[in-house]
Every structure is written in C-alpha cells, then in structure tokens.
PDB file of N, CA and C in Angstrom:
ATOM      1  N   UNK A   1      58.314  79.618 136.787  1.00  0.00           N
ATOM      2  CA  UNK A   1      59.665  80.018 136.472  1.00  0.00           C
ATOM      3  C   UNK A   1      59.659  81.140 135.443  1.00  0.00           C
ATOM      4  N   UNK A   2      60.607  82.318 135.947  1.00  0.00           N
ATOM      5  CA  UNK A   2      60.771  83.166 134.913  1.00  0.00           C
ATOM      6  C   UNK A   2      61.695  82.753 133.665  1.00  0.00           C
ATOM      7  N   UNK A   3      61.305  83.492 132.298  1.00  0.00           N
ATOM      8  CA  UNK A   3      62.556  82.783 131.526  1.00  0.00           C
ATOM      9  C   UNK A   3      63.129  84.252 131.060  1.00  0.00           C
ATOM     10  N   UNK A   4      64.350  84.364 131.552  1.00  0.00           N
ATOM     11  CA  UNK A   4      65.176  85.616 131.599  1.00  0.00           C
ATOM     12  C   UNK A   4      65.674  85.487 130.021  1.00  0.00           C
ATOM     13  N   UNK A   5      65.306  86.183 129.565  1.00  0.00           N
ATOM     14  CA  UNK A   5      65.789  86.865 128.075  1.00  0.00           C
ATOM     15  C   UNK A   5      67.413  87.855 128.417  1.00  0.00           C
ATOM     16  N   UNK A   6      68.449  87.313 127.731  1.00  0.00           N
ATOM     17  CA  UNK A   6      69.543  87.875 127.385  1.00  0.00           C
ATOM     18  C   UNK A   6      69.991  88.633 126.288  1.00  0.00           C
ATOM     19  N   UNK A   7      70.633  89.210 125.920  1.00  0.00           N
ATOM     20  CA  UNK A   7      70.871  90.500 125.003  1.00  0.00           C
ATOM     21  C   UNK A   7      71.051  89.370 123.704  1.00  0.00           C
ATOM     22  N   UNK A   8      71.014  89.712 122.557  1.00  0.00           N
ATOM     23  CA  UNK A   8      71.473  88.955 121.891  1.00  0.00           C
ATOM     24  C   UNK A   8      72.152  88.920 121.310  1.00  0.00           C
ATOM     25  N   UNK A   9      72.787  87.764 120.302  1.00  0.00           N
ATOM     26  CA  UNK A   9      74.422  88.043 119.989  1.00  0.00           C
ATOM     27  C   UNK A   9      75.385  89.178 119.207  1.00  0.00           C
ATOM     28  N   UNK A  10      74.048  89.226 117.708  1.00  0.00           N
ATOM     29  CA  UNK A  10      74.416  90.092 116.887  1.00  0.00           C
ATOM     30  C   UNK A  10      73.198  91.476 116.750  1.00  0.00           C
ATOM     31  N   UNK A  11      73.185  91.900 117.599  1.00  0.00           N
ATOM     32  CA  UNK A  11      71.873  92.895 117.937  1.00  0.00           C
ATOM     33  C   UNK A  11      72.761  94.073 117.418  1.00  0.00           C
ATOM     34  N   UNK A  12      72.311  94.629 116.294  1.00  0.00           N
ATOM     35  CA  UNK A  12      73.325  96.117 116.183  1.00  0.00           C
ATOM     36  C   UNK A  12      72.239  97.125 115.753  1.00  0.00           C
ATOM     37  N   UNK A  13      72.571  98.554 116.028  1.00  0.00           N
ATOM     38  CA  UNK A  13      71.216  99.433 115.690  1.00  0.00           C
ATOM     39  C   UNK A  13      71.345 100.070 114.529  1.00  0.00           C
ATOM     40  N   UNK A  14      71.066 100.881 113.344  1.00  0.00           N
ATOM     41  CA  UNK A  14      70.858 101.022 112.147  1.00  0.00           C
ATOM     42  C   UNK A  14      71.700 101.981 111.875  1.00  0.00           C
ATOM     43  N   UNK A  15      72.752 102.765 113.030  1.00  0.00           N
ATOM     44  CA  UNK A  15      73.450 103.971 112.522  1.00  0.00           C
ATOM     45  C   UNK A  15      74.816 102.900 112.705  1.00  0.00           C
ATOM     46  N   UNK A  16      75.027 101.945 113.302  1.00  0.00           N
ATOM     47  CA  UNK A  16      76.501 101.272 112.881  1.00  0.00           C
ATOM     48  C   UNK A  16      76.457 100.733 111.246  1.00  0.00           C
ATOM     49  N   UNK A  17      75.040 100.204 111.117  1.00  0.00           N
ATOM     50  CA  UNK A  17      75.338  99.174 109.940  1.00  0.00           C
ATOM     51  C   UNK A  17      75.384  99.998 108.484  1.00  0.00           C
ATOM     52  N   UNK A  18      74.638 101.354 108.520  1.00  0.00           N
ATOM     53  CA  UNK A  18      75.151 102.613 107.950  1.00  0.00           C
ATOM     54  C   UNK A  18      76.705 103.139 107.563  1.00  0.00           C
ATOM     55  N   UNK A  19      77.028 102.659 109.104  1.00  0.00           N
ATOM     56  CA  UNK A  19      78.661 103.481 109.016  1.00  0.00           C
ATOM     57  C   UNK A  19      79.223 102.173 108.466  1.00  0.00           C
ATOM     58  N   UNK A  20      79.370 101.122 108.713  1.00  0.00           N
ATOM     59  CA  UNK A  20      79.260  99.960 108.362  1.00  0.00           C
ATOM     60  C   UNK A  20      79.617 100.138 106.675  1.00  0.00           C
ATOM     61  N   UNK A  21      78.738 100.213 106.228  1.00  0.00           N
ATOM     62  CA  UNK A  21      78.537  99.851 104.946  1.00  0.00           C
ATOM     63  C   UNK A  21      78.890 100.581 103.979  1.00  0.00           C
ATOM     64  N   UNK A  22      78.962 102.478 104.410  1.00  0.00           N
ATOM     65  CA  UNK A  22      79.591 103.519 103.913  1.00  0.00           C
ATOM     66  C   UNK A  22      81.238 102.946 103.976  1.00  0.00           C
ATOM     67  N   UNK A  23      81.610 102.399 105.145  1.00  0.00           N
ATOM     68  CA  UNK A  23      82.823 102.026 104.590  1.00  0.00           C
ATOM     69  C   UNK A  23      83.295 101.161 103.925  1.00  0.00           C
ATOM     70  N   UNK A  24      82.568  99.954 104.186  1.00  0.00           N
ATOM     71  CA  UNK A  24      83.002  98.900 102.915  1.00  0.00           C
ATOM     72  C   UNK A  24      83.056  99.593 101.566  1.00  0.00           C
ATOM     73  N   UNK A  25      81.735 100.513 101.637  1.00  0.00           N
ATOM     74  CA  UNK A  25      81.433 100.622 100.091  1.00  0.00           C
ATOM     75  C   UNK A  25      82.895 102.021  99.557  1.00  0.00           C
ATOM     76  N   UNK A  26      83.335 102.706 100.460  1.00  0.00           N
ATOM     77  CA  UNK A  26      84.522 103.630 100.301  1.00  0.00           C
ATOM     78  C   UNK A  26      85.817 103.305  99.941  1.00  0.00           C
ATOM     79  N   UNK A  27      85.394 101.422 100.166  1.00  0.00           N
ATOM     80  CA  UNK A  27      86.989 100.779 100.782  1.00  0.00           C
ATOM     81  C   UNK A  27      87.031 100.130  99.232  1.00  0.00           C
ATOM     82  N   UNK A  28      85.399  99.902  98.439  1.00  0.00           N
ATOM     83  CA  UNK A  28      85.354  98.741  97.504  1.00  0.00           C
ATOM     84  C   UNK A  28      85.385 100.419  96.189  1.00  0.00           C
ATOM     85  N   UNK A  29      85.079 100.630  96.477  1.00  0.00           N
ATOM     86  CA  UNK A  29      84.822 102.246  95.139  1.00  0.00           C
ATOM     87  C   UNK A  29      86.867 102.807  95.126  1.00  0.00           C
ATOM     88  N   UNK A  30      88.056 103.010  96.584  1.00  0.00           N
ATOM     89  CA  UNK A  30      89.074 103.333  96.360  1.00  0.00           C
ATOM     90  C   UNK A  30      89.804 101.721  95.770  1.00  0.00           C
ATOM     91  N   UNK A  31      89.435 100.739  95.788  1.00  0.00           N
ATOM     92  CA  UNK A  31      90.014  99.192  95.303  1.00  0.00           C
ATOM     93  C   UNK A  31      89.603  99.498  93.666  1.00  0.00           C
ATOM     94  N   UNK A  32      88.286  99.815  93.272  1.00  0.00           N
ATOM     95  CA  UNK A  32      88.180  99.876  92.344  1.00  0.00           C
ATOM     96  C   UNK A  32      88.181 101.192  91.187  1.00  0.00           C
ATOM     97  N   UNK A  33      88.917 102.366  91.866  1.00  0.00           N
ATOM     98  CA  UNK A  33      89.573 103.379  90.785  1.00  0.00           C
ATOM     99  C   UNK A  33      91.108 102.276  90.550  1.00  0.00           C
ATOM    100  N   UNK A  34      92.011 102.382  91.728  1.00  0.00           N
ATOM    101  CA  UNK A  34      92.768 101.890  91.725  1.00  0.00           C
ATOM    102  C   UNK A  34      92.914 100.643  90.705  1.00  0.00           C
ATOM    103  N   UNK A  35      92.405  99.684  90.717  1.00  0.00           N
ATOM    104  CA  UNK A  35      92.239  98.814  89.559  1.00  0.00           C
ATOM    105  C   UNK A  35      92.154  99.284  87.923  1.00  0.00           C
ATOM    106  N   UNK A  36      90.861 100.181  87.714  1.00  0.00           N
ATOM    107  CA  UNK A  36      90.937 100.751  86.566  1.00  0.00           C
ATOM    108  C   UNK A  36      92.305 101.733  86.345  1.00  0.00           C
ATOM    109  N   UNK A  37      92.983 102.505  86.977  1.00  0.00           N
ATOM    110  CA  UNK A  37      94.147 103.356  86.779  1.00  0.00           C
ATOM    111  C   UNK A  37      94.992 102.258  86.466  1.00  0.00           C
ATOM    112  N   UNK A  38      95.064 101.188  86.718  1.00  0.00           N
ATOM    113  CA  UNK A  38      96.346 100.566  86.754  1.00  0.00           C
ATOM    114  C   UNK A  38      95.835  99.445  85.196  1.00  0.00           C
ATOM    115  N   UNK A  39      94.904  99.275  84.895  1.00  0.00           N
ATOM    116  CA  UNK A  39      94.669  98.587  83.794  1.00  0.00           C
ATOM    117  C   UNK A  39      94.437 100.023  82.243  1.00  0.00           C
ATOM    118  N   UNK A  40      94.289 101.287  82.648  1.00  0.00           N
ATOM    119  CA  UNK A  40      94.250 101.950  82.072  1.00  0.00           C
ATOM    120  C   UNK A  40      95.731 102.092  81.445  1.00  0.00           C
ATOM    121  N   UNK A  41      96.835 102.056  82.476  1.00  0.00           N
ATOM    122  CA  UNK A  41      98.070 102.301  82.416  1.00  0.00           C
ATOM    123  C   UNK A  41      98.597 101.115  81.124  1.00  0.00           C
ATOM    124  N   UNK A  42      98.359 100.434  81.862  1.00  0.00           N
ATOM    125  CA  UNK A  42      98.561  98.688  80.901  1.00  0.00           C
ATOM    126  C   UNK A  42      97.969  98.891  79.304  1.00  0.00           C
ATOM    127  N   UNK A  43      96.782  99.597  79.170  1.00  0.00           N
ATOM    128  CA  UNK A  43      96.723  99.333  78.350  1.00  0.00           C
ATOM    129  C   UNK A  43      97.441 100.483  77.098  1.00  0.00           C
ATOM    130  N   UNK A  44      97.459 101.696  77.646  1.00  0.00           N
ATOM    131  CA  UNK A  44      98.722 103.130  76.868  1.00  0.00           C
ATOM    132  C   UNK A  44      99.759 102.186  76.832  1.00  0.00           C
ATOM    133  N   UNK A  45     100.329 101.833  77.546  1.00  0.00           N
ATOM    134  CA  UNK A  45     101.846 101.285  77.060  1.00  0.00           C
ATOM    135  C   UNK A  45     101.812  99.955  76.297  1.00  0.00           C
ATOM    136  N   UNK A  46     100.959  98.960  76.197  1.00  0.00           N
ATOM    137  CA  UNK A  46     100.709  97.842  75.254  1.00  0.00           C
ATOM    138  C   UNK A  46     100.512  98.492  73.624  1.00  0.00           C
ATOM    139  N   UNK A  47      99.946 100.057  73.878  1.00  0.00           N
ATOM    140  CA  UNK A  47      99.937 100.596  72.455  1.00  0.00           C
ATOM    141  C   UNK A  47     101.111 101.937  72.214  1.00  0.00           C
ATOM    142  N   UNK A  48     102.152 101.705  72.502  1.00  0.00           N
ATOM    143  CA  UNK A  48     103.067 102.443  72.751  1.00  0.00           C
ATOM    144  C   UNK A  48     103.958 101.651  71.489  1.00  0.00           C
ATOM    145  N   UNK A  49     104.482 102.460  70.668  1.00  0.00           N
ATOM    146  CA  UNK A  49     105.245 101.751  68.986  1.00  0.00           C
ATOM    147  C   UNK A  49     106.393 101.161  69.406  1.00  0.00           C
ATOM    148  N   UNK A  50     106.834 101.286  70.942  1.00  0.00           N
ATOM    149  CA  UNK A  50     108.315 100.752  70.976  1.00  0.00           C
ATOM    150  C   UNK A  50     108.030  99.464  72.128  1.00  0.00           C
ATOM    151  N   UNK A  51     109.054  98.971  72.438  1.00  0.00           N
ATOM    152  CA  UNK A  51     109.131  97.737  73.471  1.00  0.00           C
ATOM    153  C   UNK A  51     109.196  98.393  75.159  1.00  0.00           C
ATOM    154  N   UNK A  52     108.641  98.406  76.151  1.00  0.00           N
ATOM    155  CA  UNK A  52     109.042  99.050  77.392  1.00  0.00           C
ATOM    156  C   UNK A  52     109.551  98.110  77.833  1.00  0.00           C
ATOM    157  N   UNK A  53     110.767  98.016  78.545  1.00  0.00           N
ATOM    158  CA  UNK A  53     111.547  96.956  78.998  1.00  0.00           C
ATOM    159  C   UNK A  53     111.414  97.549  80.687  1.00  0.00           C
ATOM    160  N   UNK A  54     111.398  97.023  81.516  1.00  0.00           N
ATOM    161  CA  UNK A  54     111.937  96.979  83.119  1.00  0.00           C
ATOM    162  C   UNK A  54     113.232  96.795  83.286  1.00  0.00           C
ATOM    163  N   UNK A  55     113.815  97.633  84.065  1.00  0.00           N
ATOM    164  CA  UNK A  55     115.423  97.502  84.650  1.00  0.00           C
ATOM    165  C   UNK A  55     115.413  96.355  85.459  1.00  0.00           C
ATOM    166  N   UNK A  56     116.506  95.818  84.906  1.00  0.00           N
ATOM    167  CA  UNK A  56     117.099  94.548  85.394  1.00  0.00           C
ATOM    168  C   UNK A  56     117.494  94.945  86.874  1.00  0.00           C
ATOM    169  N   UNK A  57     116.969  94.128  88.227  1.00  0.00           N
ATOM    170  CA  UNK A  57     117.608  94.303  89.480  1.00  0.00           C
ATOM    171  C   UNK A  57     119.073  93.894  89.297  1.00  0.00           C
ATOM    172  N   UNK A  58     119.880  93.368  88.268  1.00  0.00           N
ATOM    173  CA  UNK A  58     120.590  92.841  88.381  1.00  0.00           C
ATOM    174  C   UNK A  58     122.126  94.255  88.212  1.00  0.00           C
ATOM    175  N   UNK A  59     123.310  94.438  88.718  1.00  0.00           N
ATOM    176  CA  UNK A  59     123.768  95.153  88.295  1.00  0.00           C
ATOM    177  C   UNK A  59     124.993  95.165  86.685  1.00  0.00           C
ATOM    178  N   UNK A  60     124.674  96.091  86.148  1.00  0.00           N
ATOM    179  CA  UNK A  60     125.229  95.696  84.820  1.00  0.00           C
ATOM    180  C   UNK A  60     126.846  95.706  85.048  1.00  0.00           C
ATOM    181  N   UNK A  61     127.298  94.736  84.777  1.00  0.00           N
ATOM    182  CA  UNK A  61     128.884  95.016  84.940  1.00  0.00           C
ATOM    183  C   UNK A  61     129.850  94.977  83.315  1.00  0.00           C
ATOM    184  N   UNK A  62     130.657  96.255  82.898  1.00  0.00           N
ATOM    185  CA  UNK A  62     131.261  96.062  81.710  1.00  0.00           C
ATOM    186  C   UNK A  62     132.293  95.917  81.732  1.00  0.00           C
ATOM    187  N   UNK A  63     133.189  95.019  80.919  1.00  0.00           N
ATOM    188  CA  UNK A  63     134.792  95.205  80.730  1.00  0.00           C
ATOM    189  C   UNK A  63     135.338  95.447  79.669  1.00  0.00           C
TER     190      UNK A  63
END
C-alpha cells in the first residue's frame, strides 16, 4: 500500500510570514506612537496652572 502524503495544514513559505510580520509589526509601532501622543498629551495638561474642564453634553439653559 501506498501512503499518499497530503499538503499540510499550516505549510506557508517565508515571503508571506515576512509580509506577515512587517505588518503586525507596522500595526504594533502605529498602536504604539498613538499611545505615547495621547499620554504625552495627558501629561502637558495635568501640568497646566489652571483646571481643564470638558463641555458638558448637556445643554446650558438660563433664565
């Protein structure tokens, strides 16, 4: 009896796992400027002499 060999499951050749990995690593390097810009931000306005308040979604009504 022959024993027929089939392709196998996760068989990939060395220029996907390249492209592969250039992008994770493009996807994990733009996650992580993004992170630092936004903790950079956080931290100028925590040393800012006044209070920064956020606008209320709410609408102000006067009488």
């Amino acid at each position: 009896m022959k024993r027929r060999r089939g392709r196998r499951w996760l068989q990939y050749n060395l220029r996907t796992l390249l492209v592969l990995v250039t992008l994770v690593g493009a996807g994990a390097g733009y996650y992580a400027a993004q992170t630092r810009d936004y903790y950079a931000e956080q931290e100028a306005i925590a040393q800012l002499p006044f209070q920064v308040v956020a606008p209320s979604k709410q609408p102000r009504i006067y009488c």
